[in-house]
C-alpha atoms as a PDB file:
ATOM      1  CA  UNK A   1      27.496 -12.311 -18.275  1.00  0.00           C
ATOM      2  CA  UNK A   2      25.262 -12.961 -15.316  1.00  0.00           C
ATOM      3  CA  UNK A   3      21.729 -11.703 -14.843  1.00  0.00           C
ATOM      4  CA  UNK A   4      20.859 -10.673 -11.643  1.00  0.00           C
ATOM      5  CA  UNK A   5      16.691 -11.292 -10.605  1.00  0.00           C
ATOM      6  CA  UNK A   6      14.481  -9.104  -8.395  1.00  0.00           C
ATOM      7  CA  UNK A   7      11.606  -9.735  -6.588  1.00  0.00           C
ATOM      8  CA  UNK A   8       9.296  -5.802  -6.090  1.00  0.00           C
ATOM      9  CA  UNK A   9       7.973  -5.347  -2.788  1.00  0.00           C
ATOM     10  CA  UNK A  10       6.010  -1.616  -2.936  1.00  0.00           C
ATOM     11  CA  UNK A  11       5.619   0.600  -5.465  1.00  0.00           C
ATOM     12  CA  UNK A  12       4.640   4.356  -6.100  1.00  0.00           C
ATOM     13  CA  UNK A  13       3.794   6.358  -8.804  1.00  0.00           C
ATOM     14  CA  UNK A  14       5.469  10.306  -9.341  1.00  0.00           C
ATOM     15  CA  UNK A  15       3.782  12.063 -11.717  1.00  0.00           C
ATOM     16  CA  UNK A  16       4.507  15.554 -12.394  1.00  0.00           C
ATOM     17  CA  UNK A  17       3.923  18.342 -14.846  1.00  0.00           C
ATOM     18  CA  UNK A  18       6.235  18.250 -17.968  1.00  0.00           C
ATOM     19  CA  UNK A  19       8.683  15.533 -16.751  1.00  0.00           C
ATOM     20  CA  UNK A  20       8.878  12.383 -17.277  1.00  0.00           C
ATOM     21  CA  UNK A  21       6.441   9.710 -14.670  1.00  0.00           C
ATOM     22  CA  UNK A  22       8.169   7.208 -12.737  1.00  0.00           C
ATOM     23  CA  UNK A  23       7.727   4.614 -10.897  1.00  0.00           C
ATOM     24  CA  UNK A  24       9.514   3.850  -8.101  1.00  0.00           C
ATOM     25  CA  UNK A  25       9.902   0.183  -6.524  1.00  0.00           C
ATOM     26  CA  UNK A  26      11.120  -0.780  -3.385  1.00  0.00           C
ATOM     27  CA  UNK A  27      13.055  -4.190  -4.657  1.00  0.00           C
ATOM     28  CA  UNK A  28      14.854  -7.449  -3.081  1.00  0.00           C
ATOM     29  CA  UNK A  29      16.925  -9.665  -4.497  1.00  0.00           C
ATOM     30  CA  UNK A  30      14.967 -12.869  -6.126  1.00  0.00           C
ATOM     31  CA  UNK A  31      15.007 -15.638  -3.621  1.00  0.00           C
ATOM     32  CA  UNK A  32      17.564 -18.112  -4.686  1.00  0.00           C
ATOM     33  CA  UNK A  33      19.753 -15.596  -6.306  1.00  0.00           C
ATOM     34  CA  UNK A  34      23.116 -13.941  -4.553  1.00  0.00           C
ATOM     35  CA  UNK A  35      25.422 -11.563  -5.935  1.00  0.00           C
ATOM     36  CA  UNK A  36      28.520 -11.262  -3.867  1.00  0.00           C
ATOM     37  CA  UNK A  37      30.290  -7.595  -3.516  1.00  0.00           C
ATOM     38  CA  UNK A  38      33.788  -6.618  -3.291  1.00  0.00           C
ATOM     39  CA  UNK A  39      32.531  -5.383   0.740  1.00  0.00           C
ATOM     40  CA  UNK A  40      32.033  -8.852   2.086  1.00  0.00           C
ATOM     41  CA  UNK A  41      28.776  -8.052   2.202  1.00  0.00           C
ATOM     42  CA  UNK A  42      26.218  -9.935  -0.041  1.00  0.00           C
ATOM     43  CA  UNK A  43      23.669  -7.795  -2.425  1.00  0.00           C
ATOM     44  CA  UNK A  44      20.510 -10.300  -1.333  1.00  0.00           C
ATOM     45  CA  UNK A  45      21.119  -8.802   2.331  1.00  0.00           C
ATOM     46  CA  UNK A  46      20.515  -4.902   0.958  1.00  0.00           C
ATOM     47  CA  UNK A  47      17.342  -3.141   0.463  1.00  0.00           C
ATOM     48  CA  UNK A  48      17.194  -1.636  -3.151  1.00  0.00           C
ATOM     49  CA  UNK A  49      15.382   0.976  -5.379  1.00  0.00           C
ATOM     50  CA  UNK A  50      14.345   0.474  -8.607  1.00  0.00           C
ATOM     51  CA  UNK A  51      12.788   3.280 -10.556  1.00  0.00           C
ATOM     52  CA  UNK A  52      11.698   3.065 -13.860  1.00  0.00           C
ATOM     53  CA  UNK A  53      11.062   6.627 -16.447  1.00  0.00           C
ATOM     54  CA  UNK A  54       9.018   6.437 -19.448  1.00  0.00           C
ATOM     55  CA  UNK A  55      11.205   7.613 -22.447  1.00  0.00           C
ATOM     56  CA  UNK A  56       9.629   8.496 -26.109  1.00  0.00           C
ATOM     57  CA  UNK A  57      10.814   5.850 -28.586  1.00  0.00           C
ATOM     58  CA  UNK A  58      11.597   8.746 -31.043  1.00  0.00           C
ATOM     59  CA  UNK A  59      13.809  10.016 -28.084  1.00  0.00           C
ATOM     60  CA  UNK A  60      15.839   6.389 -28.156  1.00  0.00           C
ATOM     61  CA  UNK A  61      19.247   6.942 -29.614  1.00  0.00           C
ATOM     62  CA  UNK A  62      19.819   3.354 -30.411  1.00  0.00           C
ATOM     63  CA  UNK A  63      22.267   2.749 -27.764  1.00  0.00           C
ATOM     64  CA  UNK A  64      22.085  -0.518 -25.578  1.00  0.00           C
ATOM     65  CA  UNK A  65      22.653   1.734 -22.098  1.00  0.00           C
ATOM     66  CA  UNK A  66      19.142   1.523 -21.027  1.00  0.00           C
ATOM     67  CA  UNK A  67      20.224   2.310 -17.411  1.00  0.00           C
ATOM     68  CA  UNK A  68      22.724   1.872 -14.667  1.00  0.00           C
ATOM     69  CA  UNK A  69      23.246  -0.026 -11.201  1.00  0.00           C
ATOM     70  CA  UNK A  70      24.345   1.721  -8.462  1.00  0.00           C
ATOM     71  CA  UNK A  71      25.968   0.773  -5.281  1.00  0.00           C
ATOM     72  CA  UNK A  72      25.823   3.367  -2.440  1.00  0.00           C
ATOM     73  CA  UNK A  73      28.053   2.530   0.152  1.00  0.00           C
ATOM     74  CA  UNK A  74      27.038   3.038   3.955  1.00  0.00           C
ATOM     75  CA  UNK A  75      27.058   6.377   5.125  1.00  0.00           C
ATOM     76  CA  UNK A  76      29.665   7.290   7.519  1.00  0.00           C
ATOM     77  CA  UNK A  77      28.263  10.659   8.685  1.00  0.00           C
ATOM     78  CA  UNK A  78      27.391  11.094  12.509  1.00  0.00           C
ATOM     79  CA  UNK A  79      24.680  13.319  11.744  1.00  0.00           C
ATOM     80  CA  UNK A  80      23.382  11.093   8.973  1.00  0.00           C
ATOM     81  CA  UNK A  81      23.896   7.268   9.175  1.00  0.00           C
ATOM     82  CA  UNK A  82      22.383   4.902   7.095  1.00  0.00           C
ATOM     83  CA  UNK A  83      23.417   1.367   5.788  1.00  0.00           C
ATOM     84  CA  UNK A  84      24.237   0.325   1.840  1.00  0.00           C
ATOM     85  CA  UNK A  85      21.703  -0.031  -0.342  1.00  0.00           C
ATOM     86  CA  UNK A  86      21.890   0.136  -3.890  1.00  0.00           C
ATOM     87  CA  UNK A  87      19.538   1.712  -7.096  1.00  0.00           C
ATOM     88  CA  UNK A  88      18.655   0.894 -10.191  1.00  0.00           C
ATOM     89  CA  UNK A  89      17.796   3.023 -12.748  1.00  0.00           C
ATOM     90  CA  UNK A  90      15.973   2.171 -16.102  1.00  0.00           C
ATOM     91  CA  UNK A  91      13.607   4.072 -19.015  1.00  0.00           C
ATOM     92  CA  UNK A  92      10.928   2.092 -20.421  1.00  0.00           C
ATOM     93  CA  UNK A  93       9.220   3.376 -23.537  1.00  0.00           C
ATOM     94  CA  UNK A  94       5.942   5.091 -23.093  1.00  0.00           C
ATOM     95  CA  UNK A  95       3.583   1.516 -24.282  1.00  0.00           C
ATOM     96  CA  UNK A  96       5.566  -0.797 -22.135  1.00  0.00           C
ATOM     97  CA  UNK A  97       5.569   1.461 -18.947  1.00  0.00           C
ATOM     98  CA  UNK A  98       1.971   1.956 -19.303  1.00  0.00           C
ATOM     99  CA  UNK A  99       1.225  -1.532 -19.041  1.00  0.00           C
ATOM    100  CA  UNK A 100       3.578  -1.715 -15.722  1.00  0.00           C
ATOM    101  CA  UNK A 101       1.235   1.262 -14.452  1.00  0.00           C
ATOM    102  CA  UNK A 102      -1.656  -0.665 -14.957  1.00  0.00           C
ATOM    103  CA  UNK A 103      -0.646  -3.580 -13.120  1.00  0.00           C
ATOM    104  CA  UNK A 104       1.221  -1.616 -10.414  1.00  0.00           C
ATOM    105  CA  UNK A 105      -2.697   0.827  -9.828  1.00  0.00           C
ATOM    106  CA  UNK A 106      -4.388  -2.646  -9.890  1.00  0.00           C
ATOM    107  CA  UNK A 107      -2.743  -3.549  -7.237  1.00  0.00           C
ATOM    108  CA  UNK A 108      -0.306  -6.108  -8.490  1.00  0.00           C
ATOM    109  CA  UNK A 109       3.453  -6.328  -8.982  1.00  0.00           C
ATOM    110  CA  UNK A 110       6.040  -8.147 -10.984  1.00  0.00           C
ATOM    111  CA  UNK A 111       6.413 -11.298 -10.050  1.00  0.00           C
ATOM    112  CA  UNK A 112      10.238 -11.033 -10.948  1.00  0.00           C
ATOM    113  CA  UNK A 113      12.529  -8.800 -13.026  1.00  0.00           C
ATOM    114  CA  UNK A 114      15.666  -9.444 -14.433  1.00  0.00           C
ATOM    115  CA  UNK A 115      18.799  -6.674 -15.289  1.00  0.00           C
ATOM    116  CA  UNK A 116      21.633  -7.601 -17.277  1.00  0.00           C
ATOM    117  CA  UNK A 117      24.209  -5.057 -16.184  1.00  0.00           C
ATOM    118  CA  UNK A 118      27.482  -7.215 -16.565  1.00  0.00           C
ATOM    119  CA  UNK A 119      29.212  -6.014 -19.819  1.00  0.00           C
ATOM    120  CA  UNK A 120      32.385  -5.752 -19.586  1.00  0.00           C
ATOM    121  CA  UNK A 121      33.431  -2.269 -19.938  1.00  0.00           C
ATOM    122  CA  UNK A 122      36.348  -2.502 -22.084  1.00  0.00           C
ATOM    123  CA  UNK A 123      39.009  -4.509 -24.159  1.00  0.00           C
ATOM    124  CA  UNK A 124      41.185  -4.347 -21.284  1.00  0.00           C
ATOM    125  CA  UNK A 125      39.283  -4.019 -18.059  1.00  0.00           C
ATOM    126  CA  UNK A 126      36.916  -6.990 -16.866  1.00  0.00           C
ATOM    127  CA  UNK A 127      33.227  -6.294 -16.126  1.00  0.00           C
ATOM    128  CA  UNK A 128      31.995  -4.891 -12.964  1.00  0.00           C
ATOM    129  CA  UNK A 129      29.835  -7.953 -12.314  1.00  0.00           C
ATOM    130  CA  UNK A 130      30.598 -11.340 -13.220  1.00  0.00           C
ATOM    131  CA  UNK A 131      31.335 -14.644 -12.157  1.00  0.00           C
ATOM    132  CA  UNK A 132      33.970 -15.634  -9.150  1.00  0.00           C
ATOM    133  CA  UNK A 133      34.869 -19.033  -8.066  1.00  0.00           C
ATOM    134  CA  UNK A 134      36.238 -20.194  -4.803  1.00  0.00           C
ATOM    135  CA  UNK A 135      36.531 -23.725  -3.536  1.00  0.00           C
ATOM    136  CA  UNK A 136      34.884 -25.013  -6.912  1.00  0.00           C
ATOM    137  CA  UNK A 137      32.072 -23.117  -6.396  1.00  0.00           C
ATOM    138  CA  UNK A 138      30.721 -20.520  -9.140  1.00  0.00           C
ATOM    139  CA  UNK A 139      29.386 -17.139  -7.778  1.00  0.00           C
ATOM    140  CA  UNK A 140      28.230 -13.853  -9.076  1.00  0.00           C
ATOM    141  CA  UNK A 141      30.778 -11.272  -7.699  1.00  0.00           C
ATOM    142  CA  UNK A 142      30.189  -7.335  -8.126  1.00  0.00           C
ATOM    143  CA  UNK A 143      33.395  -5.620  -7.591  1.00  0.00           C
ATOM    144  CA  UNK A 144      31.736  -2.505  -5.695  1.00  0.00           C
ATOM    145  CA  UNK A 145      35.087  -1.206  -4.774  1.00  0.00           C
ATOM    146  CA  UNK A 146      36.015  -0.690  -8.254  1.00  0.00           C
ATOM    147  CA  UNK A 147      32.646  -0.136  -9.779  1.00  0.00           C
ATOM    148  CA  UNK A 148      30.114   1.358  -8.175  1.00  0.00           C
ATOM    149  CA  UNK A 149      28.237   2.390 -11.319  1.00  0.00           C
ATOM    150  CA  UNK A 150      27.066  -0.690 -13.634  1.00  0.00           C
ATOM    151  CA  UNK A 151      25.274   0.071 -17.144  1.00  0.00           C
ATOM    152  CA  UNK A 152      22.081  -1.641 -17.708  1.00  0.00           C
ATOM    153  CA  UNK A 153      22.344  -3.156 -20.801  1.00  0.00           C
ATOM    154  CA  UNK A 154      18.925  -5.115 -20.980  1.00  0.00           C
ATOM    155  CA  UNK A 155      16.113  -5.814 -18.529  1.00  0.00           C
ATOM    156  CA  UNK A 156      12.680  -8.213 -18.193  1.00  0.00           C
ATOM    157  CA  UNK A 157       9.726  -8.190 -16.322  1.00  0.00           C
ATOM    158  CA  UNK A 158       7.631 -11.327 -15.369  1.00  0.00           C
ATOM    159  CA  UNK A 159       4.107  -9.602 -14.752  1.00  0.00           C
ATOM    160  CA  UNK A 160       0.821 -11.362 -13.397  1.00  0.00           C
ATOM    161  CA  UNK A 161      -1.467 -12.578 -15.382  1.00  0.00           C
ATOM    162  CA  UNK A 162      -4.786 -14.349 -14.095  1.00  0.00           C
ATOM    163  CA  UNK A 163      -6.558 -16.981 -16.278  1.00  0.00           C
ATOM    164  CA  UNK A 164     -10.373 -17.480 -15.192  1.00  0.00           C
ATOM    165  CA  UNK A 165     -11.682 -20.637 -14.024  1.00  0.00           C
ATOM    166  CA  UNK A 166     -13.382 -22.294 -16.691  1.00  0.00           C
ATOM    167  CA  UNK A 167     -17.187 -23.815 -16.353  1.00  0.00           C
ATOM    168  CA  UNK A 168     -16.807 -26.194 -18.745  1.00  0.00           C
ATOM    169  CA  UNK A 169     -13.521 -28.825 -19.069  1.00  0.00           C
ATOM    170  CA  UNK A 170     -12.163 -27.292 -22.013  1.00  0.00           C
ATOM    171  CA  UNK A 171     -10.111 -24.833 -21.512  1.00  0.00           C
ATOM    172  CA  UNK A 172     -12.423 -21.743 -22.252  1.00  0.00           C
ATOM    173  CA  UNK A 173     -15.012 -19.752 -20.889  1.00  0.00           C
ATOM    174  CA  UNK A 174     -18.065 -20.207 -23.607  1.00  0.00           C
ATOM    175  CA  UNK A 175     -17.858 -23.922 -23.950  1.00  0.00           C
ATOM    176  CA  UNK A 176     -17.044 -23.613 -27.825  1.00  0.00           C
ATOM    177  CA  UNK A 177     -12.772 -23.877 -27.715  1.00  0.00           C
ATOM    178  CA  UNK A 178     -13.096 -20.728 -30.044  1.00  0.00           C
ATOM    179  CA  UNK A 179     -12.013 -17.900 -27.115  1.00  0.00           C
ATOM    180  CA  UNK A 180      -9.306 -17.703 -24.669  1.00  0.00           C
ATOM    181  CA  UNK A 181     -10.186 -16.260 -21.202  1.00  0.00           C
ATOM    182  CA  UNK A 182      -7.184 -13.985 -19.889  1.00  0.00           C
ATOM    183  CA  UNK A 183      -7.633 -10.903 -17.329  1.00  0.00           C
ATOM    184  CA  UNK A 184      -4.329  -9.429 -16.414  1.00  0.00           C
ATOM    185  CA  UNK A 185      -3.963  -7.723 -13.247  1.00  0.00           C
ATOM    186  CA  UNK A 186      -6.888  -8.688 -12.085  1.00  0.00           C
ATOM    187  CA  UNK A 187      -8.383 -11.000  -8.978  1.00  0.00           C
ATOM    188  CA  UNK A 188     -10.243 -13.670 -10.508  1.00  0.00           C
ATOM    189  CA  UNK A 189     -12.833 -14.750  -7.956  1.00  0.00           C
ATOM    190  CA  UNK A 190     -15.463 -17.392  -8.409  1.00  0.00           C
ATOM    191  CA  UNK A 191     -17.914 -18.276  -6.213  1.00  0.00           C
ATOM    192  CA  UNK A 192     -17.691 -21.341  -3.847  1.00  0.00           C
ATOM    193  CA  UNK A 193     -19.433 -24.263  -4.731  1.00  0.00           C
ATOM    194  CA  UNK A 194     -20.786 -25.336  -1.508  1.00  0.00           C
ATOM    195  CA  UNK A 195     -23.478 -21.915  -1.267  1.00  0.00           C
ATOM    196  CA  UNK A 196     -26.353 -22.587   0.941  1.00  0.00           C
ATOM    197  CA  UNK A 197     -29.278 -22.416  -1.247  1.00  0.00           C
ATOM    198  CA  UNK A 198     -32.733 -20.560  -0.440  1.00  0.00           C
ATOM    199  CA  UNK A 199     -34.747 -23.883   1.003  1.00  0.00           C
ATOM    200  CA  UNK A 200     -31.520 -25.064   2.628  1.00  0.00           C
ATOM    201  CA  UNK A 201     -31.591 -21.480   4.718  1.00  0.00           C
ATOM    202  CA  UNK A 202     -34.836 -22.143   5.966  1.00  0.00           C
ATOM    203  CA  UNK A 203     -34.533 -25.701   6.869  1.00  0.00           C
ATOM    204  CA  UNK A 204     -31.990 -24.678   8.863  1.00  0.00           C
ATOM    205  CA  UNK A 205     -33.695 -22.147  10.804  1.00  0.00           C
ATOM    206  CA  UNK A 206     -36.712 -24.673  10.971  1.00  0.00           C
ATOM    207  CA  UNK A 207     -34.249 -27.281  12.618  1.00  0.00           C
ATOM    208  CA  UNK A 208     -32.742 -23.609  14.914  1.00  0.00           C
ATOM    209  CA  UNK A 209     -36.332 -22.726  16.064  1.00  0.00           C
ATOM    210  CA  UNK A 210     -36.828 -26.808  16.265  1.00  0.00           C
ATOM    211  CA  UNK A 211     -33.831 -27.119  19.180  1.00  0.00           C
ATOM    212  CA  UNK A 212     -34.464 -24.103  20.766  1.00  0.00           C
ATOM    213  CA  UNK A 213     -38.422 -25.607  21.922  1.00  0.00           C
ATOM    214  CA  UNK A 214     -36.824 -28.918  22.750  1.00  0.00           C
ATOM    215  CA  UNK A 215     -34.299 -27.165  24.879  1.00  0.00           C
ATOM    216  CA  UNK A 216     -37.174 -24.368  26.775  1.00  0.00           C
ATOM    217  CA  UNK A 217     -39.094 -27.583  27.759  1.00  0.00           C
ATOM    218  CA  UNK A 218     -36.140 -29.504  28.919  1.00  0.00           C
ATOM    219  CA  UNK A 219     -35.114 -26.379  30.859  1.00  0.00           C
ATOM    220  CA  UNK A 220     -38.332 -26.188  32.440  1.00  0.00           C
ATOM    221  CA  UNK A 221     -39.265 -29.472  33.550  1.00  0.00           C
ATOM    222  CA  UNK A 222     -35.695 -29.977  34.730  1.00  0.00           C
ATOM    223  CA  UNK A 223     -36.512 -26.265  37.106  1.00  0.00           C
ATOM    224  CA  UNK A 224     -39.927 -28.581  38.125  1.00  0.00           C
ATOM    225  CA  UNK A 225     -37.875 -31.602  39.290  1.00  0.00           C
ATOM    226  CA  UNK A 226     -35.470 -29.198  41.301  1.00  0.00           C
ATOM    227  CA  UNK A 227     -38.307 -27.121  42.955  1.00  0.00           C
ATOM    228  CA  UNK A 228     -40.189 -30.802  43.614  1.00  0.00           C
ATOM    229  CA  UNK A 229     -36.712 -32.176  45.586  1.00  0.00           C
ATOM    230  CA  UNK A 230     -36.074 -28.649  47.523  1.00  0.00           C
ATOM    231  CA  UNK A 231     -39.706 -29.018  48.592  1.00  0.00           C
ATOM    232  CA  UNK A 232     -39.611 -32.355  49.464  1.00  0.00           C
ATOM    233  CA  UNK A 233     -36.217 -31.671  51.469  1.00  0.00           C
ATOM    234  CA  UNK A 234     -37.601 -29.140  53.891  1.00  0.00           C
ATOM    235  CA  UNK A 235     -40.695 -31.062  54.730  1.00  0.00           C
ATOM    236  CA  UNK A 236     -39.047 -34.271  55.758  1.00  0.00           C
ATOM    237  CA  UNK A 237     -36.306 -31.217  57.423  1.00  0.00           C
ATOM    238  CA  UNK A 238     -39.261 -29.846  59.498  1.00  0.00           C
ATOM    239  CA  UNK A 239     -40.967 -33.380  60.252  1.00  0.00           C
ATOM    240  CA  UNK A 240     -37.377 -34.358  62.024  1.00  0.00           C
ATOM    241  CA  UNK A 241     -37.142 -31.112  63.650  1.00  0.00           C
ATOM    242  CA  UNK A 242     -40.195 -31.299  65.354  1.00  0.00           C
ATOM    243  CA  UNK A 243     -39.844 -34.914  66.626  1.00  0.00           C
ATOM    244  CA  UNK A 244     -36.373 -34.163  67.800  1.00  0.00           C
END
């Protein structure tokens, strides 16, 4: 059965007293990926939800329905129009979505998630997602006409983890190859290498105050030479205006 990839594009946390938390995503569909529907229209060109609930693992009743996909269809309403979209709905157990929190209040998304939501949904009907091939090429087709409602069997995250630049060349931060360095959800940001130094500062503004002294002078004496030609102009003006 095909998996289906997402890419998370905002998130926001609900929290309320005595429920569940969840966190809501506004999703896209994984660059690269396409899903087909039964429409004509293609699932990559929708704008979806995803929202994940922390569940209690004592609350888990061992089934493998960890969630559902859902397809709502464009509204036709006058009053109310908006175009398709789709949600998907998963629970997390309360370690796992912690970590996602984490991640999501630093700042940070998953990189990618996957859900696995094509079982077929009995011995005698095919799954609501699967594979469709037309002019010998294989697509994933989701027969929304049929099914708008897909179980979410499994699902993955890909989060971000950062790995600190090391000082030394092997592969650690102490220099000893006995510790790992690995922040997660965290910006990692080290210092350029090029910083101006104390006594390179104040050469500079030596060679500033330097350039600005050579330029005054220049200024001036070029002001003398102009006043010395102006002067020199109206005399020999006057001198031919009198013998005229």
């Amino acid at each position: 059965m095909p998996l289906v990839s997402f890419r998370p594009t905002k998130a926001r946390l609900i929290i309320e007293d005595n429920k569940s938390s969840v966190l809501v995503m506004r999703v896209i569909v994984y660059r690269g990926d396409s899903v087909k529907l039964a429409t004509g229209d293609k699932l990559e060109d929708l704008t979806g939800v995803l929202r994940i609930r922390s569940k209690d693992d004592a609350a888990r009743n061992g089934g493998k329905d960890l969630g559902t996909l859902v397809y709502i269809a464009e509204s036709e309403l006058v009053a109310d129009p908006s175009p398709a979209k789709y949600q998907i709905n998963v629970a997390m157990s309360i370690a796992k979505f912690d970590t996602l929190v984490r991640v999501a209040l630093s700042g940070r998304l998953p990189t990618k998630f996957f859900v696995d939501a094509g079982d077929r949904i009995s011995r005698t009907e095919m799954p609501g997602l699967g594979y469709e091939v037309r002019g010998g090429k294989r697509t994933k087709f989701w027969n929304t006409l049929a099914h708008r409602t897909l179980l979410v069997t499994n699902f993955s995250f890909i989060l971000p983890i950062d790995v600190p630049e090391t000082r030394n060349g092997n592969g650690n931060g102490n220099g000893n190859g006995n510790e790992t360095g690995v922040v997660m959800a965290h910006d990692t940001i080290s210092p350029p290498s090029g910083a101006a130094t104390t006594a390179q500062v104040a050469e500079l503004i030596d060679d500033l105050l330097v350039f600005h002294s050579e330029t005054k002078h220049t200024l001036f004496a070029l002001m003398c030479i102009l006043g010395v030609i102006a002067v020199a102009a109206l005399f020999i003006g006057l001198v031919l205006f009198h013998r005229a």
